[in-house]
N, C-alpha and C. Protein backbone atom coordinates (compact mmCIF):
# COMPACT_ATOMS: atom_id res chain seq x y z
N UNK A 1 7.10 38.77 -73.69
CA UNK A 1 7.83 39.23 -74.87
C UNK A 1 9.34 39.11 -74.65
N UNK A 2 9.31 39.10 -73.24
CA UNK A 2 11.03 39.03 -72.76
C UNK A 2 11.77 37.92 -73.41
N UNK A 3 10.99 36.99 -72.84
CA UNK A 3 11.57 35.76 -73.06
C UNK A 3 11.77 35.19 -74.58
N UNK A 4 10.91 35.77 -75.40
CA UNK A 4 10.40 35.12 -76.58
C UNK A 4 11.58 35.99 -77.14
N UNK A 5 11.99 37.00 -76.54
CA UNK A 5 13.08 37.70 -77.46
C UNK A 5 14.88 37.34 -77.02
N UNK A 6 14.12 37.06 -75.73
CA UNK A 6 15.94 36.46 -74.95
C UNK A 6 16.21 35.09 -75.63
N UNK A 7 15.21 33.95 -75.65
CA UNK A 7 14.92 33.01 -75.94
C UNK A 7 16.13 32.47 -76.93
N UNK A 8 16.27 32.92 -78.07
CA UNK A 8 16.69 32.75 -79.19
C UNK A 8 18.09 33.21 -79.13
N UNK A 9 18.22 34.43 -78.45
CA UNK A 9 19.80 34.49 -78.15
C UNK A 9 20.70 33.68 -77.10
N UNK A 10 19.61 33.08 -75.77
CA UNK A 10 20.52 32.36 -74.85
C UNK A 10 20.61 31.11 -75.95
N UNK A 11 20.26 30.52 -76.37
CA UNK A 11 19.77 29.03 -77.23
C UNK A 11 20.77 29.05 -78.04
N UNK A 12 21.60 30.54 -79.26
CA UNK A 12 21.86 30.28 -80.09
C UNK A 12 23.40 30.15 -79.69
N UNK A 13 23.84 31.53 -78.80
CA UNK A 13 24.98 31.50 -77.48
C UNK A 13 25.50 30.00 -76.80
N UNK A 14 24.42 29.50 -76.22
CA UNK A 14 24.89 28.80 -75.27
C UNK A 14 26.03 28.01 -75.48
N UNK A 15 26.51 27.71 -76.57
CA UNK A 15 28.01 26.83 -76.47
C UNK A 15 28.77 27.67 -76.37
N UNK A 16 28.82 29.18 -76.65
CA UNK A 16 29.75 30.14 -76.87
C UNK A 16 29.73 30.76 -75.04
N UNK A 17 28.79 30.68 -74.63
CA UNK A 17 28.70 31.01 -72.92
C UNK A 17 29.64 29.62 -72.25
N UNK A 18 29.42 28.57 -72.79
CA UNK A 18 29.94 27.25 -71.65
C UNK A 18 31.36 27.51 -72.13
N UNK A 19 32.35 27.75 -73.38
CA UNK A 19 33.11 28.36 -73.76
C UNK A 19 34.02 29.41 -72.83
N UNK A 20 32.39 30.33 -72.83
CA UNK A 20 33.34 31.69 -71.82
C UNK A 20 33.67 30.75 -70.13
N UNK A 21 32.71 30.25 -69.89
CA UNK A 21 33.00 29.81 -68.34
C UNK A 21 34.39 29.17 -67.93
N UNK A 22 34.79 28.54 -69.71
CA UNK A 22 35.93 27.75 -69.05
C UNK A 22 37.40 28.54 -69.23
N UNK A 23 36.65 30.12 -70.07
CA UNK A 23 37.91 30.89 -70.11
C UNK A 23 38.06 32.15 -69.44
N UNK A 24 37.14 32.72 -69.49
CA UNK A 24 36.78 33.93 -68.76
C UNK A 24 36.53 33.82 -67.25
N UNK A 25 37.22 35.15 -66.25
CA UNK A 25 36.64 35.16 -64.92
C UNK A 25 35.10 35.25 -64.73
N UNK A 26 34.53 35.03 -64.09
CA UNK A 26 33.16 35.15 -63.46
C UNK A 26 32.62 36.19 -63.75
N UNK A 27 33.33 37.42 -62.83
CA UNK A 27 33.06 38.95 -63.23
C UNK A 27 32.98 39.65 -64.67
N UNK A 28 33.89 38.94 -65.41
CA UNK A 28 33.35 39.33 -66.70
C UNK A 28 32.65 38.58 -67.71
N UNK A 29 31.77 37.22 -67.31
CA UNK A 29 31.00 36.51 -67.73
C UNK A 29 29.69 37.59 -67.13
N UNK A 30 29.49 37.84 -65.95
CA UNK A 30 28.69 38.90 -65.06
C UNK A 30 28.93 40.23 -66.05
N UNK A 31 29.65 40.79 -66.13
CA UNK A 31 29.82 41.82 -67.10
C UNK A 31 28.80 42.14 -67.79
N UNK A 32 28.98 40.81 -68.93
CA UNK A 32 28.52 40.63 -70.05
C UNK A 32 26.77 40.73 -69.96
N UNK A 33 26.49 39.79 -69.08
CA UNK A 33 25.17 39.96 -68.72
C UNK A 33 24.25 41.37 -68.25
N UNK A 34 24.92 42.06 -67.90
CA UNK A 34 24.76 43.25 -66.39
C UNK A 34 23.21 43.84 -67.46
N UNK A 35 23.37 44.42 -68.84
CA UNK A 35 22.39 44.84 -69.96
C UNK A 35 21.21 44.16 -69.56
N UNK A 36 21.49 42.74 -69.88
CA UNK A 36 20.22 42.25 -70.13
C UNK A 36 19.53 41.91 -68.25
N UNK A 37 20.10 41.90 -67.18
CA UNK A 37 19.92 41.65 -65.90
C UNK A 37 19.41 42.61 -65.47
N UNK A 38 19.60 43.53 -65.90
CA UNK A 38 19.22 45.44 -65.21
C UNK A 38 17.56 45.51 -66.76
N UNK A 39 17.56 44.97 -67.59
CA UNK A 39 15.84 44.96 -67.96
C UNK A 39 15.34 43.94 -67.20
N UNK A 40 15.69 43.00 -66.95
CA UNK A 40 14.89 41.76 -65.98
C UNK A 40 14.49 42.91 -64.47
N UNK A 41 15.18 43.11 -64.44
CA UNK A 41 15.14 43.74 -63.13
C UNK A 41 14.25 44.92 -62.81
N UNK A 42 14.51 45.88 -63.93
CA UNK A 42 12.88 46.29 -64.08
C UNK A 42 12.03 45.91 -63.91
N UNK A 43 11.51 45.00 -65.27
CA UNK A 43 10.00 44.37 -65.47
C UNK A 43 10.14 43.64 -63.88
N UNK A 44 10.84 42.95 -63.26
CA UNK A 44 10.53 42.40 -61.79
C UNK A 44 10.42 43.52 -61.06
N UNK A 45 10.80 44.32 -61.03
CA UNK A 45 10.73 45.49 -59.93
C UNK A 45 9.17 46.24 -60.32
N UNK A 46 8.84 46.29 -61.78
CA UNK A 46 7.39 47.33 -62.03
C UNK A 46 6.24 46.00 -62.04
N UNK A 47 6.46 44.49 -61.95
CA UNK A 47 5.46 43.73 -61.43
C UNK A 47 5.52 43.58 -60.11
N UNK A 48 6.44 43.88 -59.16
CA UNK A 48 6.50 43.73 -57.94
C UNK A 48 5.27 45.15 -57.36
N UNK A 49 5.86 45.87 -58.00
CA UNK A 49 5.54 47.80 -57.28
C UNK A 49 3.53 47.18 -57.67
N UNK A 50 3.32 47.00 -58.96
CA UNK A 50 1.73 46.59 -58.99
C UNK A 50 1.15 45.54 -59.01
N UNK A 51 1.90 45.10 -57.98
CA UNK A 51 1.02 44.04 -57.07
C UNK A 51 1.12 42.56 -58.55
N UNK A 52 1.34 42.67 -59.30
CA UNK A 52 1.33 41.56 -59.93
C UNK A 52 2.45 39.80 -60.16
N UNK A 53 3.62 40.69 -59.46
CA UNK A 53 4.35 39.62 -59.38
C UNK A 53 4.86 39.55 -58.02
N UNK A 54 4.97 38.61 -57.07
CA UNK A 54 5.67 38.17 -55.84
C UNK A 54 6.02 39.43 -55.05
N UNK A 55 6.19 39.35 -53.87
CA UNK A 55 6.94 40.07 -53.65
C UNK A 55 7.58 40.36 -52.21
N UNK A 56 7.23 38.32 -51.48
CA UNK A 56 7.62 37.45 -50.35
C UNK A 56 9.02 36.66 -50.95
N UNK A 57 9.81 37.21 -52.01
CA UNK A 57 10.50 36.55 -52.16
C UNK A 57 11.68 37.87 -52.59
N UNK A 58 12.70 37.86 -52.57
CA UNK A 58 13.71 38.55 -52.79
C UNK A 58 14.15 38.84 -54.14
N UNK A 59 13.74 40.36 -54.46
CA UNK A 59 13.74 40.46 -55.84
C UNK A 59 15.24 39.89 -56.79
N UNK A 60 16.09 40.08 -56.09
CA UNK A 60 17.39 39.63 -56.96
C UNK A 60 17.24 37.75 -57.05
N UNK A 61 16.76 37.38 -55.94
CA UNK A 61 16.24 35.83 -56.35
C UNK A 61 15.15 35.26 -57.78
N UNK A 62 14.47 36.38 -58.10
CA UNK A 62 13.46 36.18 -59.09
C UNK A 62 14.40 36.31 -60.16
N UNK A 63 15.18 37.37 -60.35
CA UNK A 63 15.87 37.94 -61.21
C UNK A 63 17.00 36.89 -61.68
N UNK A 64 17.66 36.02 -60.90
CA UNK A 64 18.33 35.01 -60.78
C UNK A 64 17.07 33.88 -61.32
N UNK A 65 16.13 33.88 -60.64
CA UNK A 65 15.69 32.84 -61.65
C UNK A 65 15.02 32.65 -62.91
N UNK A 66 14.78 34.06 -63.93
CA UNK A 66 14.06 34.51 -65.05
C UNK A 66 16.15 33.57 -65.67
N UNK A 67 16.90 34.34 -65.20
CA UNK A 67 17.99 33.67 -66.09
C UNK A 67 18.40 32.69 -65.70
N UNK A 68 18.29 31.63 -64.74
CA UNK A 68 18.73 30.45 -64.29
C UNK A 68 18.03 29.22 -65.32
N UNK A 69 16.75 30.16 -65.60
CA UNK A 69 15.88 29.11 -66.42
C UNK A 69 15.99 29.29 -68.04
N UNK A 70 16.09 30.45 -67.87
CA UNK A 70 16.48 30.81 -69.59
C UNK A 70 17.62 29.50 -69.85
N UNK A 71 18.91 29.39 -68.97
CA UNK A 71 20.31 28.48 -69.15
C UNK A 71 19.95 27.62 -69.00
N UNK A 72 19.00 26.98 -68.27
CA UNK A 72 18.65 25.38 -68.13
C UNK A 72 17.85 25.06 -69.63
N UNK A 73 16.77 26.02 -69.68
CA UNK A 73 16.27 25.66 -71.09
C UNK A 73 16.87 25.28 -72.33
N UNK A 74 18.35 26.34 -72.20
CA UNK A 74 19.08 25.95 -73.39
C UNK A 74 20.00 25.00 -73.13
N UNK A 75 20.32 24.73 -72.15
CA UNK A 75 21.09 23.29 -71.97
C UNK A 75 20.33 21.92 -71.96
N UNK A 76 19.02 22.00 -72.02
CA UNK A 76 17.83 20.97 -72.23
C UNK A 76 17.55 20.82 -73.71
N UNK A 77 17.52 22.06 -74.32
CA UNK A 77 17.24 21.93 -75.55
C UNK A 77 18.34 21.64 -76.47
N UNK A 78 19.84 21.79 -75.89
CA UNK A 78 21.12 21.21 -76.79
C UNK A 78 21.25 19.59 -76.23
N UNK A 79 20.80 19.32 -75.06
CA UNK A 79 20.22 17.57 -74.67
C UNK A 79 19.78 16.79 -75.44
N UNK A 80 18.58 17.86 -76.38
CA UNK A 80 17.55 16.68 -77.36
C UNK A 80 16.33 16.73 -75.88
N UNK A 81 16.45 17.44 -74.42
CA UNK A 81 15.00 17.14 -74.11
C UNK A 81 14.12 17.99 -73.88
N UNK A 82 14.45 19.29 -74.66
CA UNK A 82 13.32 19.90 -74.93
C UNK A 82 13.32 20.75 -75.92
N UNK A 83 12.42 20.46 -77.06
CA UNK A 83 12.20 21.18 -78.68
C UNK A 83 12.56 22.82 -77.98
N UNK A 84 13.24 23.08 -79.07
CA UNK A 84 13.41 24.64 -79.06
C UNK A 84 12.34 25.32 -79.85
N UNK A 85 11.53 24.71 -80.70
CA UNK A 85 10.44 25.76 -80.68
C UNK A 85 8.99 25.71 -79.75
N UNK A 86 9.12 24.77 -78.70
CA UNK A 86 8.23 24.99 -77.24
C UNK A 86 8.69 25.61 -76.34
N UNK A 87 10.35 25.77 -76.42
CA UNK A 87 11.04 26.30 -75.26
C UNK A 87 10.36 27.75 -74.54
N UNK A 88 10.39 28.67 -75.41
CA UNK A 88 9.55 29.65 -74.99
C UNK A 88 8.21 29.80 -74.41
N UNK A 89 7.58 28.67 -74.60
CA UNK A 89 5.95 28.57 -74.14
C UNK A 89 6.36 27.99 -72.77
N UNK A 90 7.42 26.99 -72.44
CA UNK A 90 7.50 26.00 -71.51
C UNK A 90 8.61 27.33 -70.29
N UNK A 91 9.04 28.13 -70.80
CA UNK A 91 10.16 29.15 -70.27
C UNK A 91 8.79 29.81 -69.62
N UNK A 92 8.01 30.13 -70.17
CA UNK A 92 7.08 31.58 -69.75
C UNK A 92 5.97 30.94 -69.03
N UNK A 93 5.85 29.67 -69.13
CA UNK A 93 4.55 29.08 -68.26
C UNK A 93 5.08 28.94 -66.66
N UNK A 94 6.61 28.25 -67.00
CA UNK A 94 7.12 28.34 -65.62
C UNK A 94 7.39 29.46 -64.93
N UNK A 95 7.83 30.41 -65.61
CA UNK A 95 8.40 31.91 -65.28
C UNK A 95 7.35 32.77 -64.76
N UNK A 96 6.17 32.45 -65.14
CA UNK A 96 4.82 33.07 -64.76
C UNK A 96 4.29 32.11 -63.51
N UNK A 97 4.26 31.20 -63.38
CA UNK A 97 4.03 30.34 -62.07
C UNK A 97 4.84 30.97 -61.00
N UNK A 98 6.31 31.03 -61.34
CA UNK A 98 6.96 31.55 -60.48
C UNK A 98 7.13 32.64 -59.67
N UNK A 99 6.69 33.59 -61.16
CA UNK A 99 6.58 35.51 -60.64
C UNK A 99 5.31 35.84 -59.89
N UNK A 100 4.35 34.71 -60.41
CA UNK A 100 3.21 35.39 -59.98
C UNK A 100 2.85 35.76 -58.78
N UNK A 101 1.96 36.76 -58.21
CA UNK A 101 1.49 37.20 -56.83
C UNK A 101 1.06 35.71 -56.47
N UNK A 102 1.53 35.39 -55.31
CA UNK A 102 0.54 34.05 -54.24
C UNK A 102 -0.83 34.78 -53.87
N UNK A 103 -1.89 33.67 -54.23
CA UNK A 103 -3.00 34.09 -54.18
C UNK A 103 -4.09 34.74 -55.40
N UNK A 104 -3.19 34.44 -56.16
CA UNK A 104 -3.68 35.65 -57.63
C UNK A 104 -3.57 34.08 -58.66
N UNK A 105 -4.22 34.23 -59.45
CA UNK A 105 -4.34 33.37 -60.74
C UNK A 105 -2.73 33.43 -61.42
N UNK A 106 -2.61 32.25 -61.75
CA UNK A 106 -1.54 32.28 -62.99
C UNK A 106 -2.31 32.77 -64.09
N UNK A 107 -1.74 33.68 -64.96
CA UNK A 107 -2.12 33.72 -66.11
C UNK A 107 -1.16 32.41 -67.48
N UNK A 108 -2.09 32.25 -68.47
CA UNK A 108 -1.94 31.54 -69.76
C UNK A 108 -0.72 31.93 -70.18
N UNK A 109 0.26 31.49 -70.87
CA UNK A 109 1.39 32.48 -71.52
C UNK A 109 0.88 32.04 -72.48
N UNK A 110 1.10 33.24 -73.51
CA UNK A 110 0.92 33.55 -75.01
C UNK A 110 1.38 32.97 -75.93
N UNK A 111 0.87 32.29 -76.73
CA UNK A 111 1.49 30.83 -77.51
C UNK A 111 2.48 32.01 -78.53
């Protein structure tokens, strides 16, 4: 649900983020984010605690990559190479490969 709801705001942002990078310091590009990084960080921290997501890998690394991929998606999808209305199916299939416990099934993401 994360994604399907972040989805649409990194996508609609993203020229207004490549914008901030070339004007704004770091720390307050980081700022800006801190809201939406501290719910990622939850849901990674309450799939970590029940056993459902990873947890051989360093939680601020997961957390880094739920938004590393959100920004690639939308810089793929302002490319022309990937439809923005799959983006979310193609965001959460990878994002779930990624989080998931080793050893445990991927689950389907939710069309």
């Amino acid at each position: 649900r994360l994604v399907g709801a972040s989805w649409q705001i990194v996508h609609q942002l993203h020229s207004v983020l490549l914008a901030a990078h070339r004007e704004l310091p770091p720390e307050r590009i980081r700022a800006v984010h801190d809201q939406a990084l501290h719910r990622v960080q939850a849901i990674v921290d309450r799939g970590r605690r029940s056993g459902v997501f990873r947890d051989d890998l360093p939680e601020r690394w997961l957390v880094t990559t739920v938004f590393s991929l959100m920004h690639a998606a939308a810089e793929d999808t302002a490319a022309g190479r990937l439809d923005a209305g799959d983006a979310p199916r193609v965001i959460s299939a990878t994002l779930l490969a990624a989080l998931t416990a080793p050893g445990t099934a991927v689950p389907t993401p939710a069309p």
